[in-house]
Protein backbone atom coordinates (compact mmCIF):
# COMPACT_ATOMS: atom_id res chain seq x y z
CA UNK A 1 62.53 153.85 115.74
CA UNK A 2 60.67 150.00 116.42
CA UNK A 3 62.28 149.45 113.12
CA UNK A 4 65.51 150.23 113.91
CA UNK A 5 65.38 148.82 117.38
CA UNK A 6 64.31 145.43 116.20
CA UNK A 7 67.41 145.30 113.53
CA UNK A 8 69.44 145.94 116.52
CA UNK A 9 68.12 143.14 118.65
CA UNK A 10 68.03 141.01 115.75
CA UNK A 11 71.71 141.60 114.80
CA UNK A 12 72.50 141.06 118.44
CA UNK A 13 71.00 137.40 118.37
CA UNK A 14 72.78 136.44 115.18
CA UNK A 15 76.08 137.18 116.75
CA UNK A 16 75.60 136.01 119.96
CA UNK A 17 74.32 132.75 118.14
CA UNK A 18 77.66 132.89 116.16
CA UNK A 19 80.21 132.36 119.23
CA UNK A 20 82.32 129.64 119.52
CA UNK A 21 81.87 126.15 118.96
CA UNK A 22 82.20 122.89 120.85
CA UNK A 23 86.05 121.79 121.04
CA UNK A 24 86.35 118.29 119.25
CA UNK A 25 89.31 116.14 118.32
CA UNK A 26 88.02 116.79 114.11
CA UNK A 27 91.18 117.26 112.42
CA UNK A 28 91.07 120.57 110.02
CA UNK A 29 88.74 118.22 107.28
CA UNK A 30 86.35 117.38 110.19
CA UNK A 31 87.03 113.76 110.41
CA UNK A 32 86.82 113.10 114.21
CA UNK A 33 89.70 110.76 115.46
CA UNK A 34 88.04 110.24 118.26
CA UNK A 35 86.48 106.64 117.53
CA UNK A 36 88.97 105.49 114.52
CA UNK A 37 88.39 101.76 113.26
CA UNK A 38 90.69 100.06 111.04
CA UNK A 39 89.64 99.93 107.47
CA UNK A 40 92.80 97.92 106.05
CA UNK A 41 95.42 95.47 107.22
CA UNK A 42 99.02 95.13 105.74
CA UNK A 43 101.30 92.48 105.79
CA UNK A 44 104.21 92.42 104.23
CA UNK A 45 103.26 95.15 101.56
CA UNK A 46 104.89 96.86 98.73
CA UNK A 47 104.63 100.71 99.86
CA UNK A 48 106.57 103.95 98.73
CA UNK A 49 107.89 106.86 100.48
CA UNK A 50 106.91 110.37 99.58
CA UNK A 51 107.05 113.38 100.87
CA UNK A 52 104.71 116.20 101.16
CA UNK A 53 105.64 118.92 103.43
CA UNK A 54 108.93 119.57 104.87
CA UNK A 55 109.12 117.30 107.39
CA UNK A 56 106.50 114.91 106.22
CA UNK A 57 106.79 111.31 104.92
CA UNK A 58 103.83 109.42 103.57
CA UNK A 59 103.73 106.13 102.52
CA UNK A 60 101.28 104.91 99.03
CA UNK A 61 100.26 101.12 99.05
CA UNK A 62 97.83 100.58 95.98
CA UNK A 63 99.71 98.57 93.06
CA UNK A 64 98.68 100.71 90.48
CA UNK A 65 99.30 104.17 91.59
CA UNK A 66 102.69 102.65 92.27
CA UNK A 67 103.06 101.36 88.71
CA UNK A 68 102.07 105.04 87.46
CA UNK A 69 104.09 106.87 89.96
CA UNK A 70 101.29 109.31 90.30
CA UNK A 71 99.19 109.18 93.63
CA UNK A 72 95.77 110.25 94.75
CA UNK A 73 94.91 111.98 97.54
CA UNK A 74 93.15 109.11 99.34
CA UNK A 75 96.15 106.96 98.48
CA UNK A 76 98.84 108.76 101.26
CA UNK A 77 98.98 107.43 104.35
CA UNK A 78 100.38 109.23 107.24
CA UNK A 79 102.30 107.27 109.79
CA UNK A 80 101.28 108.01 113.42
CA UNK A 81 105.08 107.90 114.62
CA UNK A 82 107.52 109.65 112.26
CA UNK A 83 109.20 107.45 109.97
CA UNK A 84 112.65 106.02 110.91
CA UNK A 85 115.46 108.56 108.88
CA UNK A 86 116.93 105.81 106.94
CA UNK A 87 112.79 105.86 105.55
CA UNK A 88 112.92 109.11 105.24
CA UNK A 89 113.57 109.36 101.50
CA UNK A 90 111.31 110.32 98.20
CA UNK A 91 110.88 107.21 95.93
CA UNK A 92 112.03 104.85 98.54
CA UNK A 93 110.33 101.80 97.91
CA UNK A 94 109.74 99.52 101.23
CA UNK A 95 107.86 96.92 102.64
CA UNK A 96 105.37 97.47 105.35
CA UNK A 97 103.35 96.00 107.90
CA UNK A 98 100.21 97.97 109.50
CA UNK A 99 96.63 99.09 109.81
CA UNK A 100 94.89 101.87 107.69
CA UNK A 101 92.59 103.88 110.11
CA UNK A 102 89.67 105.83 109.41
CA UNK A 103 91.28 108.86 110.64
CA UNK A 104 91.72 111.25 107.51
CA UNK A 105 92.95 114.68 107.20
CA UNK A 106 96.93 114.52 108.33
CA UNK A 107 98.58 116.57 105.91
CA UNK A 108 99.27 118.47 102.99
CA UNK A 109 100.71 120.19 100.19
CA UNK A 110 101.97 123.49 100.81
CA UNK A 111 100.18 124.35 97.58
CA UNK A 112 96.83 122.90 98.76
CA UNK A 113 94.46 124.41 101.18
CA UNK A 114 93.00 121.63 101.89
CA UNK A 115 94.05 118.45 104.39
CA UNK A 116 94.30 114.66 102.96
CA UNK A 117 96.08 111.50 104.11
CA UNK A 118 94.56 108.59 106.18
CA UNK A 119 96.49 107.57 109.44
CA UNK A 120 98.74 104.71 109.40
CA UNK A 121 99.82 102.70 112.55
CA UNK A 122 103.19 100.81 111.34
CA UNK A 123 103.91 97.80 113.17
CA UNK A 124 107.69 96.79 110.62
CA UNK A 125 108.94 98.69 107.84
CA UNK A 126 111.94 97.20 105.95
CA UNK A 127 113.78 98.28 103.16
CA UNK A 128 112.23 96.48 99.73
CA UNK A 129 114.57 93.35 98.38
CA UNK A 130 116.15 94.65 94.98
């Protein structure tokens, strides 16, 4: 009975312990937003537009990815105000003007469980001379 009374107790302190937690501003990876710092500046860069969930438009700055046309998951950046619709197209390539934060964890694949993309604060976006 002592046995079976202390598994009880225990068991009653584990989920007690196991309530809720704090509310943060994490995003779904973690990464708090909460005191962002810029970790890249753009001026004038060479950037292209893809998409990655329905209603999602990303932008990829590093040359080579570019060259490849195949992009990492630390290359997307998410823009913190949706892109203008004339943007709004996959392959698109553009010129851009901005600041990389350290805010990570914006979007997605619908495929992928798990949350990538840095944030992106766009001051000018135009489209790319031919």
């Amino acid at each position: 009975m002592k046995i079976l009374l202390g598994l009880s107790l225990s068991l009653a302190l584990l989920l007690t312990g196991s309530g809720c937690t704090e509310k943060t501003d994490a995003t779904p990876t973690g990464q708090t937003c909460k005191n962002e710092r810029v970790l890249e500046d753009y001026q004038n860069r060479e950037a292209v537009v893809t998409l990655t969930q329905l209603d999602t438009y990303c932008l990829i700055v590093d040359t080579a990815a570019i060259a490849r046309g195949s992009y990492r998951l630390e290359h997307y950046l998410v823009p913190a105000v949706r892109l203008p619709s004339q943007y709004q197209v996959e392959g698109l390539r553009v010129r851009l003007t901005g600041r990389k934060k350290s805010c990570y964890g914006l979007t997605t694949f619908p495929n992928l469980r798990n949350m990538f993309g840095y944030k992106l604060e766009v001051d000018n976006i135009q489209f790319k001379d031919r």
